[in-house]
N, C-alpha and C. Protein backbone atom coordinates (compact mmCIF):
# COMPACT_ATOMS: atom_id res chain seq x y z
N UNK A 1 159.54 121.09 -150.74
CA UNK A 1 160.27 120.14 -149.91
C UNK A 1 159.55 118.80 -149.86
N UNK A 2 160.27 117.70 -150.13
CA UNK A 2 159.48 116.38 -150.29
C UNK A 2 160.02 116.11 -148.92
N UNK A 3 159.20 114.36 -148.30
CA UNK A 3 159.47 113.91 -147.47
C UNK A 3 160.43 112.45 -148.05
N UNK A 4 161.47 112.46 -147.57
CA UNK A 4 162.32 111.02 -148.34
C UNK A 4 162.90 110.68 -147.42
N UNK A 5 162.88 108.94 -147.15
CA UNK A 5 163.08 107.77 -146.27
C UNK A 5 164.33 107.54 -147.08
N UNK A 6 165.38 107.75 -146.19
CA UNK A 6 167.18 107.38 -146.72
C UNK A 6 167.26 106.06 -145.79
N UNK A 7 167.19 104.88 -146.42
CA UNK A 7 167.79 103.33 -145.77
C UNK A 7 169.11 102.89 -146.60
N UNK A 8 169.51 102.92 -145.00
CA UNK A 8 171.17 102.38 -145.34
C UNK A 8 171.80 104.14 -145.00
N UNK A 9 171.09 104.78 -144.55
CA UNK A 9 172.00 106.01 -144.35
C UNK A 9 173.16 106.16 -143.35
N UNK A 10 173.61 105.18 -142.63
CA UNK A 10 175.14 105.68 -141.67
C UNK A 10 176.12 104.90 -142.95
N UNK A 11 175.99 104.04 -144.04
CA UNK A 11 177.20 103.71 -144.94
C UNK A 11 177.33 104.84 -145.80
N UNK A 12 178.97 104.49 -146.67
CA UNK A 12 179.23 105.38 -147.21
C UNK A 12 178.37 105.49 -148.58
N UNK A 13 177.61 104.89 -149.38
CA UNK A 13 176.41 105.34 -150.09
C UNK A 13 175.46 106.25 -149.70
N UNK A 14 175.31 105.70 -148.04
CA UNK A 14 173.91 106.48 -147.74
C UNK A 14 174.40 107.70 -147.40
N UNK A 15 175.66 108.17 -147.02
CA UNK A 15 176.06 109.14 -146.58
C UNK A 15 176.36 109.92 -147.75
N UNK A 16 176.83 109.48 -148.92
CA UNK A 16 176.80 110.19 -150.31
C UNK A 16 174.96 110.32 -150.56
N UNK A 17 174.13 109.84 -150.69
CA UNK A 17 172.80 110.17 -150.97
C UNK A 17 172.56 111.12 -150.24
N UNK A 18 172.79 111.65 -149.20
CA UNK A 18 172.29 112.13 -148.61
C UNK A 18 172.91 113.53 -149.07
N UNK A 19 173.68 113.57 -149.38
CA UNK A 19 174.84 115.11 -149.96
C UNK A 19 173.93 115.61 -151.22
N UNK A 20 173.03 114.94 -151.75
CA UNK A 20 172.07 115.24 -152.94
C UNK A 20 170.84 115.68 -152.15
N UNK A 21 170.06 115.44 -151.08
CA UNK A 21 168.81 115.24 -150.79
C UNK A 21 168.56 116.61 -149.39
N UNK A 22 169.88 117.50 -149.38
CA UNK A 22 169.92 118.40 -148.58
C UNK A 22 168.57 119.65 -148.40
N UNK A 23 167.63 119.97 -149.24
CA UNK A 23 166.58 120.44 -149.57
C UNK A 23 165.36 119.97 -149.32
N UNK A 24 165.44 118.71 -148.65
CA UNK A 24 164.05 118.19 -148.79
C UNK A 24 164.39 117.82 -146.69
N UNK A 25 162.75 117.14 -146.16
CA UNK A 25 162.91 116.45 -145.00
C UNK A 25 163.83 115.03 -145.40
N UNK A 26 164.66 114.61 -144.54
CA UNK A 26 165.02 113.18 -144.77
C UNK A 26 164.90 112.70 -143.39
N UNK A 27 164.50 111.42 -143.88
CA UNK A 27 163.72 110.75 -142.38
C UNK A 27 165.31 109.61 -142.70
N UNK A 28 165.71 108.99 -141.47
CA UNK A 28 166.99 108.38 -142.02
C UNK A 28 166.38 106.17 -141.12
N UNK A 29 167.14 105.42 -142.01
CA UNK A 29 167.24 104.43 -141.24
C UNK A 29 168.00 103.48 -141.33
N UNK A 30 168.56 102.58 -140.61
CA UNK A 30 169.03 101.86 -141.08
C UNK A 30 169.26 100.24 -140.32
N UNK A 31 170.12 99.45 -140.15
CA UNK A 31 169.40 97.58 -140.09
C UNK A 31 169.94 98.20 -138.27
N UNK A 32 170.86 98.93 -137.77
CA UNK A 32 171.17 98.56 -136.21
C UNK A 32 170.25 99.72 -135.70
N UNK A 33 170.22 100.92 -136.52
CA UNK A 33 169.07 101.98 -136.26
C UNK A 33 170.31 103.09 -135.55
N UNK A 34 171.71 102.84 -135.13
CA UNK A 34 172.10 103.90 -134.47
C UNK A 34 172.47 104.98 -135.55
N UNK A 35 172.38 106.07 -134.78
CA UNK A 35 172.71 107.46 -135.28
C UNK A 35 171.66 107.47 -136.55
N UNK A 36 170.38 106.94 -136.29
CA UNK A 36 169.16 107.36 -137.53
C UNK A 36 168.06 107.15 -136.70
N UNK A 37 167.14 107.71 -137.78
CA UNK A 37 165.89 107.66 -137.04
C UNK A 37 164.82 106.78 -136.85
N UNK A 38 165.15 105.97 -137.45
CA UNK A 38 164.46 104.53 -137.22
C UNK A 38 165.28 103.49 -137.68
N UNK A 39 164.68 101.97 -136.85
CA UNK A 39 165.99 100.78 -137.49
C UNK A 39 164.74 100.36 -138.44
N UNK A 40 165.63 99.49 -139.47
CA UNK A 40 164.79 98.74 -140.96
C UNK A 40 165.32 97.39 -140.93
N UNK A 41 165.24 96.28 -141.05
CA UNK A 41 165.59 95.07 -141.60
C UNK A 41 164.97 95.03 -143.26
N UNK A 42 165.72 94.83 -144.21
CA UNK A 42 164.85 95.05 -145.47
C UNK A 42 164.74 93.92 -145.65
N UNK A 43 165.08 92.75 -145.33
CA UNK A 43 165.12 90.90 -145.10
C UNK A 43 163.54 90.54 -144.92
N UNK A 44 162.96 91.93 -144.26
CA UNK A 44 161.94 91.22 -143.29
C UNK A 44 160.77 92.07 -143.91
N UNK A 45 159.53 91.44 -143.94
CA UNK A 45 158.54 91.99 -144.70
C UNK A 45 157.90 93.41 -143.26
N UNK A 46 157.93 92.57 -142.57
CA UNK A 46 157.24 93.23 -141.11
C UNK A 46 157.84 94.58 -140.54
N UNK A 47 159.11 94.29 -140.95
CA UNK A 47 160.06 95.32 -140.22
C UNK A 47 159.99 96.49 -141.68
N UNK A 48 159.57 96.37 -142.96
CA UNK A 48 159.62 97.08 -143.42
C UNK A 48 158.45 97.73 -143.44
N UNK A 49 157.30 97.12 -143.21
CA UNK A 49 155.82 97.53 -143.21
C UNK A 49 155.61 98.69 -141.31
N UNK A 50 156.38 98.19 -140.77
CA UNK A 50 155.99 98.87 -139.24
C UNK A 50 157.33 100.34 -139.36
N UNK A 51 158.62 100.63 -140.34
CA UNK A 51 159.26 101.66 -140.62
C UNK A 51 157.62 102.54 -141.54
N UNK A 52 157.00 102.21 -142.57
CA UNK A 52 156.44 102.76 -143.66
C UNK A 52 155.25 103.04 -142.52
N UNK A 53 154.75 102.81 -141.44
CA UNK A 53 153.91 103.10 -140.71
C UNK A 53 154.04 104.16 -139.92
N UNK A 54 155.07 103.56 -139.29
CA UNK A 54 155.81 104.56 -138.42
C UNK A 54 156.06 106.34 -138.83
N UNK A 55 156.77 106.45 -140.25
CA UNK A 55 156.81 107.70 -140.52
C UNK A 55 155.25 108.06 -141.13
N UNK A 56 154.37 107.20 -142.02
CA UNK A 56 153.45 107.60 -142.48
C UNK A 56 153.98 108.03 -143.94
N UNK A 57 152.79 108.86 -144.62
CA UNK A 57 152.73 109.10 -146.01
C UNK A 57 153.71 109.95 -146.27
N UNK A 58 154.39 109.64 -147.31
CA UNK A 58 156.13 110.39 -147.83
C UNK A 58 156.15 110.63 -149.53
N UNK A 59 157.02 111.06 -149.69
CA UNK A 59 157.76 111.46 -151.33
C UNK A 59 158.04 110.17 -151.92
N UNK A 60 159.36 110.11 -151.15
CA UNK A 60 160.60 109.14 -151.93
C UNK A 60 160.90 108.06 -150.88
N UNK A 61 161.63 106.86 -151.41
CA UNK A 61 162.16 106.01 -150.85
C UNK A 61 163.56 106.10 -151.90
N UNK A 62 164.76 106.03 -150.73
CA UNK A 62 166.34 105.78 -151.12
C UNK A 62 166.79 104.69 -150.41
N UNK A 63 167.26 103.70 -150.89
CA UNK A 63 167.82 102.30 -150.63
C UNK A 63 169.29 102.66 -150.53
N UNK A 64 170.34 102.67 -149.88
CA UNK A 64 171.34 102.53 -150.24
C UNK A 64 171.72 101.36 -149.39
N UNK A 65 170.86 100.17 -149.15
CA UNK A 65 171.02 98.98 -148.08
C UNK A 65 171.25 97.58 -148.73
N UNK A 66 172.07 97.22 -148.87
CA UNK A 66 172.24 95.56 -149.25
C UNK A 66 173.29 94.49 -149.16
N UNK A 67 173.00 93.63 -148.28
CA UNK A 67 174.24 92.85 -147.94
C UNK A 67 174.43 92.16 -149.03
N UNK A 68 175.82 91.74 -149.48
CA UNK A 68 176.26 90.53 -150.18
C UNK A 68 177.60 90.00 -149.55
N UNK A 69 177.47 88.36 -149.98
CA UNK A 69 178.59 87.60 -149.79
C UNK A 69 179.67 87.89 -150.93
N UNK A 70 180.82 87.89 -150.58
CA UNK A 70 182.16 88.25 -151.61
C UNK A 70 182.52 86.54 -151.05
N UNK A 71 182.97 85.88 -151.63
CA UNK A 71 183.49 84.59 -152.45
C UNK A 71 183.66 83.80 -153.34
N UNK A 72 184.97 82.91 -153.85
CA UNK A 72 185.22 82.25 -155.36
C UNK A 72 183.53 81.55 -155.66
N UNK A 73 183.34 81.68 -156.63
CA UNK A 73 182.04 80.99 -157.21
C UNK A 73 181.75 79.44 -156.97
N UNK A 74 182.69 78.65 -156.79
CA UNK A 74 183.11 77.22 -156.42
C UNK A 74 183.02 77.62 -155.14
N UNK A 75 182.76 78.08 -154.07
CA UNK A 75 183.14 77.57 -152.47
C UNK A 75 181.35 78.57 -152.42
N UNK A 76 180.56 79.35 -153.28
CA UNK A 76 179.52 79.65 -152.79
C UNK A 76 178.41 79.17 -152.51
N UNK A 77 178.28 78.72 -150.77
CA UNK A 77 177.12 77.97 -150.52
C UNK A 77 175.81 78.04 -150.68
N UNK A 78 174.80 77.50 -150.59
CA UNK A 78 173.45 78.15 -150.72
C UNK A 78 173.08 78.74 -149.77
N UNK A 79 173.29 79.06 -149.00
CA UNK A 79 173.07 79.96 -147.55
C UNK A 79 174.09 81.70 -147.66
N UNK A 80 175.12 81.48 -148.95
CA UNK A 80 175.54 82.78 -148.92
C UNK A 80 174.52 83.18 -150.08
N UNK A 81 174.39 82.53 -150.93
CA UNK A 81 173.49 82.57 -152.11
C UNK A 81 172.28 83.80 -151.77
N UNK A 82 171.88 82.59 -150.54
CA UNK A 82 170.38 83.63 -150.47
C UNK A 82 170.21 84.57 -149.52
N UNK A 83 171.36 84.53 -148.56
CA UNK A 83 171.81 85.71 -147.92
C UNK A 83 172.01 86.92 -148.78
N UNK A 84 172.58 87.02 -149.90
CA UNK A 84 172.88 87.83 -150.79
C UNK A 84 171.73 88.54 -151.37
N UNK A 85 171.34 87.39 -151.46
CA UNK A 85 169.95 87.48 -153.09
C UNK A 85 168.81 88.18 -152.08
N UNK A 86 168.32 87.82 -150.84
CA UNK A 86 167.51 87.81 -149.52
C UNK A 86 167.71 89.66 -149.61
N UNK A 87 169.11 89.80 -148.84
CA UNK A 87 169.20 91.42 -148.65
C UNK A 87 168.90 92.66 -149.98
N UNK A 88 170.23 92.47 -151.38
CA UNK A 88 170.47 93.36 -152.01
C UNK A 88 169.16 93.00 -153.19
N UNK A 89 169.09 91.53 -153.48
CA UNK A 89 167.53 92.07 -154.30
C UNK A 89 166.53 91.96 -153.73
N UNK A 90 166.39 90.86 -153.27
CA UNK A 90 164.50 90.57 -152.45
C UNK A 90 164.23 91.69 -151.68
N UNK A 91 165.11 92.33 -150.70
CA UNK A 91 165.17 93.35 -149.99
C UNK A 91 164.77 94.72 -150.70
N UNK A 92 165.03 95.30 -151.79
CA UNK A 92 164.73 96.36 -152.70
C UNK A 92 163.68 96.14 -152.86
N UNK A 93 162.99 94.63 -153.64
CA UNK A 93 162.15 95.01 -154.34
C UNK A 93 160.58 94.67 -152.98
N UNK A 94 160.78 94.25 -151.78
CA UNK A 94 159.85 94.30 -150.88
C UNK A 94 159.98 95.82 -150.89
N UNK A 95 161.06 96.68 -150.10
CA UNK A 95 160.80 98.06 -150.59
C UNK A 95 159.87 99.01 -150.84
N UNK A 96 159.95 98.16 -152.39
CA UNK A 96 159.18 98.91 -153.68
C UNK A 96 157.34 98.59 -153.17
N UNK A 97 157.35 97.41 -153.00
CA UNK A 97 156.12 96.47 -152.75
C UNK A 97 155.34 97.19 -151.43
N UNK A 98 156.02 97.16 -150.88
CA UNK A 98 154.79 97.58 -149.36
C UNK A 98 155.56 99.03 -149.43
N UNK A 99 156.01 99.46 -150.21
CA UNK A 99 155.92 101.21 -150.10
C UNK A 99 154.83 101.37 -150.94
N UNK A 100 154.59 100.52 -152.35
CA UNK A 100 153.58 101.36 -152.86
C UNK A 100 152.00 101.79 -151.90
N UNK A 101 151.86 101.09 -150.81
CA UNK A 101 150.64 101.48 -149.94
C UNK A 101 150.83 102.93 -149.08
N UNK A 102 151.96 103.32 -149.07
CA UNK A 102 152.32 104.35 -148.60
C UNK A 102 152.58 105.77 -149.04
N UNK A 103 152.90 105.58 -150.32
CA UNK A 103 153.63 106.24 -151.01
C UNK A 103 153.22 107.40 -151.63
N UNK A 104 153.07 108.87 -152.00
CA UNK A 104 152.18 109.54 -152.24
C UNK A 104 152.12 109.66 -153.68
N UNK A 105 151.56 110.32 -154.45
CA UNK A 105 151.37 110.10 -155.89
C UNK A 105 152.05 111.09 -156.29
N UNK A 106 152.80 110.76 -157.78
CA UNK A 106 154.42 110.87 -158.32
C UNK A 106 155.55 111.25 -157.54
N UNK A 107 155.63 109.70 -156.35
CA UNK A 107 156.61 109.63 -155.59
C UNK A 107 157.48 108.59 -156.64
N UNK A 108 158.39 109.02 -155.52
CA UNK A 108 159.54 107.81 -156.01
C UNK A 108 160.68 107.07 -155.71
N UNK A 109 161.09 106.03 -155.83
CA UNK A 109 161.97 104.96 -155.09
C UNK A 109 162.85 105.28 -156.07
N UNK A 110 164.23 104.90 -155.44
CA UNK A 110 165.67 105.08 -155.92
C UNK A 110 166.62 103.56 -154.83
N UNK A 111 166.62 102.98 -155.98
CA UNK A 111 167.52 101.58 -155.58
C UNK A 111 169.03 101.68 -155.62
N UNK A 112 169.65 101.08 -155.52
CA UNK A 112 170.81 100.45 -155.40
C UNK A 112 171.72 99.18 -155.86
N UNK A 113 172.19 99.45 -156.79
CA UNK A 113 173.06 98.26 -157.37
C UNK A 113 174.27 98.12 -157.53
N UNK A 114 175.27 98.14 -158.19
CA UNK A 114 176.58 98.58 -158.13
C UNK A 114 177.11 98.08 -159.44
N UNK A 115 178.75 98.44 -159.59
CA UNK A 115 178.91 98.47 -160.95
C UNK A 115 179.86 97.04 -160.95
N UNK A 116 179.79 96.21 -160.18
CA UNK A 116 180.08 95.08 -160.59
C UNK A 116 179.58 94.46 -161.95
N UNK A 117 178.49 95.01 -161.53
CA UNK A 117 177.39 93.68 -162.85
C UNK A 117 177.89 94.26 -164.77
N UNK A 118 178.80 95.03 -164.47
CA UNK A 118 178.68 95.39 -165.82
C UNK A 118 180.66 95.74 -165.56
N UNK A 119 181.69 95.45 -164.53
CA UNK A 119 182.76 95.40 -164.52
C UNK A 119 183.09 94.41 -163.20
N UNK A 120 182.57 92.97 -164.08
CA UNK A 120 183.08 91.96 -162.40
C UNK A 120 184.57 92.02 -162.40
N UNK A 121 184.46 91.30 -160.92
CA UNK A 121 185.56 91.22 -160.25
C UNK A 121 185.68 89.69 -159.62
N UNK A 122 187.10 88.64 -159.52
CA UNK A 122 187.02 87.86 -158.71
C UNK A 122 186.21 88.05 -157.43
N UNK A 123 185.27 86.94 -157.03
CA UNK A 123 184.86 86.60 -155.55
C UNK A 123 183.78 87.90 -155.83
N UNK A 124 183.49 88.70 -156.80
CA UNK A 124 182.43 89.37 -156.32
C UNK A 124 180.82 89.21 -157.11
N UNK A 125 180.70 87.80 -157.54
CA UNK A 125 179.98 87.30 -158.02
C UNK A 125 178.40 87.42 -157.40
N UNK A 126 178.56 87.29 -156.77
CA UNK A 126 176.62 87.58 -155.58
C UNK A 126 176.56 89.29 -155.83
N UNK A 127 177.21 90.15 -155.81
CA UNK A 127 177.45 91.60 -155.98
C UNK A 127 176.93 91.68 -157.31
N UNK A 128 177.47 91.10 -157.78
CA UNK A 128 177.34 91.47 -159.65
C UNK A 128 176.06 90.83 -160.05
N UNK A 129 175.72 89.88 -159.57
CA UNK A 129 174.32 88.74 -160.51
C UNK A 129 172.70 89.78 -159.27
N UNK A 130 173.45 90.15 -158.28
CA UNK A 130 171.92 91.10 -157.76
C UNK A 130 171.81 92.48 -158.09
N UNK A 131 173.04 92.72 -158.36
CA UNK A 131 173.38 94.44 -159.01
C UNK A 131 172.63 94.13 -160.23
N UNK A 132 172.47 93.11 -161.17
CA UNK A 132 172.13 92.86 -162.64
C UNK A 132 171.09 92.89 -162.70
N UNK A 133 170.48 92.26 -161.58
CA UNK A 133 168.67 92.04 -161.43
C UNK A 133 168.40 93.21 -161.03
N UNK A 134 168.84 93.97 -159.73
CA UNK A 134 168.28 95.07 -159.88
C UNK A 134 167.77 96.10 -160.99
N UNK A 135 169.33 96.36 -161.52
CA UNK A 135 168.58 97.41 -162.89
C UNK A 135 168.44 96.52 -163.66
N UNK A 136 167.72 95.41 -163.72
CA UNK A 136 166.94 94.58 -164.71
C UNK A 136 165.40 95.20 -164.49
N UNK A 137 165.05 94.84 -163.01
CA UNK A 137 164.18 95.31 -162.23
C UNK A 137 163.53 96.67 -162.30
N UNK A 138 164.07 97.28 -162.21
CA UNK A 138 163.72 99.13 -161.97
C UNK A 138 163.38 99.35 -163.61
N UNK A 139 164.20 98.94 -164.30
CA UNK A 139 163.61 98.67 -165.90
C UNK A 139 162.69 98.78 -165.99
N UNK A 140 162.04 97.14 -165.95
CA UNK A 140 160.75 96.46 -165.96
C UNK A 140 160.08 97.04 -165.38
N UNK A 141 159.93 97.39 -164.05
CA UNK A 141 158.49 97.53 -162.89
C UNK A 141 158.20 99.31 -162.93
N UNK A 142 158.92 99.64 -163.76
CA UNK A 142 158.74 101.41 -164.01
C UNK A 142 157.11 101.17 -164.80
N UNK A 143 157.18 100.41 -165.75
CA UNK A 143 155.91 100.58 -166.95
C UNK A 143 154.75 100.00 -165.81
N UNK A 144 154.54 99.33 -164.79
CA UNK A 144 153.50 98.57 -164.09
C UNK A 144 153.65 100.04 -162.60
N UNK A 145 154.02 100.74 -162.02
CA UNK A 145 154.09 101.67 -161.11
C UNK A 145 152.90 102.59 -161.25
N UNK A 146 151.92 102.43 -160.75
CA UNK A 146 150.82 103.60 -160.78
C UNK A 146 150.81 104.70 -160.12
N UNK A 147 149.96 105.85 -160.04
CA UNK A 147 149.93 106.87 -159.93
C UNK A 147 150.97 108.08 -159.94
N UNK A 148 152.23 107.72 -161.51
CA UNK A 148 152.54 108.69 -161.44
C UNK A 148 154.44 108.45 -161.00
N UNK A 149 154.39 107.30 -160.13
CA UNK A 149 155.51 106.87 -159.30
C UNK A 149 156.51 106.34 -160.22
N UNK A 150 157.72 106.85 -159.69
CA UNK A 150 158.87 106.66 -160.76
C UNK A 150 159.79 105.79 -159.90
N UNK A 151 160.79 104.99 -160.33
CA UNK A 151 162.11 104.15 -160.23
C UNK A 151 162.82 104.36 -160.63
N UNK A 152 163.81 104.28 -160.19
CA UNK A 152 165.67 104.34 -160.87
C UNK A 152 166.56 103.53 -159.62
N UNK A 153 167.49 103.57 -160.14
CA UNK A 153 168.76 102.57 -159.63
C UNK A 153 170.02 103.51 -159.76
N UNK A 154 170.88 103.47 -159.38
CA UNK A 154 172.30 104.32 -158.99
C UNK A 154 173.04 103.15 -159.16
N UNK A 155 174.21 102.71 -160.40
CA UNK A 155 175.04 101.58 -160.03
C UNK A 155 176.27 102.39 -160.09
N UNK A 156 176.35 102.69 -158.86
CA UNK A 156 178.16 103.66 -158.86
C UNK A 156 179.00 102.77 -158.59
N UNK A 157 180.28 102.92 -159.04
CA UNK A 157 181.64 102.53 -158.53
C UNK A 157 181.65 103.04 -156.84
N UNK A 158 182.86 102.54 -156.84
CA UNK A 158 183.51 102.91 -155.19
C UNK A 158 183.74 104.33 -155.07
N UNK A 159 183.35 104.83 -154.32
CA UNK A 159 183.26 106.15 -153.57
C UNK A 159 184.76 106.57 -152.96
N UNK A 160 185.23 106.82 -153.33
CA UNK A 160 186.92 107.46 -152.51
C UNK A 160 187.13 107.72 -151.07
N UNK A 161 185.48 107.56 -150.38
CA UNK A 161 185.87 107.30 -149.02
C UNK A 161 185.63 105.95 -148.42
N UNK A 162 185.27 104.95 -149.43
CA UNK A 162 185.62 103.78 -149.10
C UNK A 162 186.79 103.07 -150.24
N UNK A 163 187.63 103.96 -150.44
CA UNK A 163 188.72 103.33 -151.64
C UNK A 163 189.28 102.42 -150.98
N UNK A 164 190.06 102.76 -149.46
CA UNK A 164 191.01 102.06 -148.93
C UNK A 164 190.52 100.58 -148.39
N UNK A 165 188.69 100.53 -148.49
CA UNK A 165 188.77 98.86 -148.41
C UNK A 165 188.24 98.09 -149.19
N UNK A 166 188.16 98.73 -150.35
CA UNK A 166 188.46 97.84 -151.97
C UNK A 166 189.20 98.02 -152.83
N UNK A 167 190.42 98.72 -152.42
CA UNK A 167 191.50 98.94 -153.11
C UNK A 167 192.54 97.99 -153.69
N UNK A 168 192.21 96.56 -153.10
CA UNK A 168 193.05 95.39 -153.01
C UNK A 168 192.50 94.60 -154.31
N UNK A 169 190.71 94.60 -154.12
CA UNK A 169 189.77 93.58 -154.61
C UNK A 169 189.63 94.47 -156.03
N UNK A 170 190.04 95.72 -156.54
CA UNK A 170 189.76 96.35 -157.47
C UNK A 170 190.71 97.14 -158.22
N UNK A 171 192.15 96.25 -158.47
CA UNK A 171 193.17 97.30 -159.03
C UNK A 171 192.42 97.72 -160.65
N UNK A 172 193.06 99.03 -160.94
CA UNK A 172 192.86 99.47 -162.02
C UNK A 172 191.04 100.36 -161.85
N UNK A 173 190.37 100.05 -160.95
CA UNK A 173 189.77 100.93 -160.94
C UNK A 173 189.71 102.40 -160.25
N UNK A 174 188.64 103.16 -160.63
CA UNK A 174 189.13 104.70 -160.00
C UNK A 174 187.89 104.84 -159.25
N UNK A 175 188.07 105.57 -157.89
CA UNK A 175 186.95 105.90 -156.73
C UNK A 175 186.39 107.13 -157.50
N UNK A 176 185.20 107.53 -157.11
CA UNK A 176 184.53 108.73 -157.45
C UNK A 176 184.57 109.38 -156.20
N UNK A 177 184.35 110.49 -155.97
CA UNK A 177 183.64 111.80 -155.19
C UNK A 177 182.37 111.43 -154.70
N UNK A 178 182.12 111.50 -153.44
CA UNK A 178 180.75 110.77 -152.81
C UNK A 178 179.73 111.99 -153.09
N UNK A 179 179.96 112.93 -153.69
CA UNK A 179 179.30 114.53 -153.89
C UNK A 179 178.40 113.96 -155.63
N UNK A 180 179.63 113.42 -156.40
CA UNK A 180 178.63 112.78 -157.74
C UNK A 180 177.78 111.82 -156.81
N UNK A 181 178.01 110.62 -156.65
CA UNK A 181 177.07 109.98 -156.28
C UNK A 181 175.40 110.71 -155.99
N UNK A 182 175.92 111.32 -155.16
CA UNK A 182 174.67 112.69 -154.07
C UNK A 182 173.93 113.34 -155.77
N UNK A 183 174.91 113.76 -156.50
CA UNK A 183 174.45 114.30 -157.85
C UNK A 183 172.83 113.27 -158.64
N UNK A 184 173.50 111.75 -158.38
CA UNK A 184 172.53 111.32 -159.16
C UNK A 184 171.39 110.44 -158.60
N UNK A 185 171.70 110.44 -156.99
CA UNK A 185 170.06 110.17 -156.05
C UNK A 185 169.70 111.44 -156.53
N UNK A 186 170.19 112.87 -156.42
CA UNK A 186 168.95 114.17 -156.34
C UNK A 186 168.52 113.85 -157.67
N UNK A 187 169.67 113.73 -158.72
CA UNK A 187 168.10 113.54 -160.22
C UNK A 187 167.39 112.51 -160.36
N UNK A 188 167.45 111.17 -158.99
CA UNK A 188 166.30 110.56 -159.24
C UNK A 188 165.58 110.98 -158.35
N UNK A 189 165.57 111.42 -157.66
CA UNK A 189 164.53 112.06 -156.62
C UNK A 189 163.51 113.09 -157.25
N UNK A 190 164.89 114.14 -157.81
CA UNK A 190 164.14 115.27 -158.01
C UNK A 190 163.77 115.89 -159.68
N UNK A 191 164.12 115.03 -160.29
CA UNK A 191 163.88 114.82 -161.58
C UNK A 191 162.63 114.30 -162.23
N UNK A 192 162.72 113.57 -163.76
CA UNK A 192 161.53 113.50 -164.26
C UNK A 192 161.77 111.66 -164.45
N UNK A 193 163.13 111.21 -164.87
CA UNK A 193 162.98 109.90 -165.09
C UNK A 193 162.46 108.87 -164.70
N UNK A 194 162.61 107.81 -165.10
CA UNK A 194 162.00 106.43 -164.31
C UNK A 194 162.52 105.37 -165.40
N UNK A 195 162.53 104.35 -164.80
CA UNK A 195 163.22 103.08 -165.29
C UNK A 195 164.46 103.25 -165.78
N UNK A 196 165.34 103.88 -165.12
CA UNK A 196 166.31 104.15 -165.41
C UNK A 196 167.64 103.94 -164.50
N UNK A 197 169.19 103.76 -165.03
CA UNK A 197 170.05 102.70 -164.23
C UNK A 197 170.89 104.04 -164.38
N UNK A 198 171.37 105.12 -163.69
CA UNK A 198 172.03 106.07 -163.46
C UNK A 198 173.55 105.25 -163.15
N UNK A 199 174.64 105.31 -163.52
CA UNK A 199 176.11 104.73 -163.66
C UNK A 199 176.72 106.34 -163.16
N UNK A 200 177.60 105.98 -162.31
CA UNK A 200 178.80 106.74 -161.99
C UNK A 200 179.58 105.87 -161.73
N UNK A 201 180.47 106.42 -162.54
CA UNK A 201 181.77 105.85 -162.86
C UNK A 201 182.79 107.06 -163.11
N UNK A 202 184.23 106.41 -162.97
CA UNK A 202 185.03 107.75 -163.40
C UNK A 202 185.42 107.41 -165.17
């Protein structure tokens, strides 16, 4: 049984991660903290360093946390810009950064990106260019990760229990089963890979 920190666990990602991670302790958190066990700001260096304190030495870290702005590329200000860029990447990869002081040896982080970056959509431009960096990211920083510690990224489509509020912004695509999703946090958790961009898609 590992110990694994689920952030972002009351959304419907974190609630699919969590359908994979049923075997192990899961410590849960997330940015308002209700119905989990600790609150996180991932924005904030402090608030992520006093969560990694708080529980102490662990397995895994699961991200399923990142805000982005949805708007036309022409009306996007620099304040949604880095609101975006701030939460879904800077936010991961602090994460990664002040977990490695925590983290026990051949632990491992599991990010979050989405499948914009490789099937955009109008207005979902900030979604797609931090989804890109991410598994750009988890790539790269797998070969520099010491003792053992592995990375991966999950860029799933829409989950079928949030179909009905991107159903508008995404004709022609198909929701998955929040049970796959759960399928491919447990093989980054509980598997051998690293630097690797796990896709569910239908």
């Amino acid at each position: 049984m590992k110990t694994v920190i689920v952030i972002g666990a009351q959304g419907k990602i974190g609630q699919a991660a969590l359908t994979g991670l049923t075997k192990h302790r899961v410590i849960t958190a997330s940015l308002s903290g209700k119905g989990c066990d600790h609150q996180v700001d991932i924005t904030d260096k402090a608030s992520i360093r006093a969560l990694f304190e708080k529980v102490g030495k662990f397995d895994a870290v699961v991200n399923a946390a990142g805000f982005c702005e949805y708007a036309p590329f022409a009306e996007m200000t620099d304040e949604q810009w880095e609101a975006s860029v701030q939460s879904k990447m800077l936010g991961q990869m602090r994460l990664v950064k002040e977990g490695l002081n925590y983290i026990n040896d051949g632990g491992s982080f599991t990010l979050i990106s989405g499948i914009l970056n490789v099937k955009p959509i109008p207005e979902g431009i900030a979604d797609a260019t931090t989804s890109g960096a991410i598994d750009t990211f988890v790539q790269c920083v797998a070969h520099e990760l010491p003792r053992g510690i592995r990375i991966n990224a999950i860029n799933p489509t829409v989950v079928e229990e949030a179909w009905e509020l991107f159903a508008d912004m995404m004709p022609g695509f198909q929701p998955v089963p929040s049970k796959l999703v759960g399928k491919a946090f447990e093989r980054s958790v509980d598997g051998f890979i690293s630097g690797k961009v796990l896709f569910v898609d239908a």
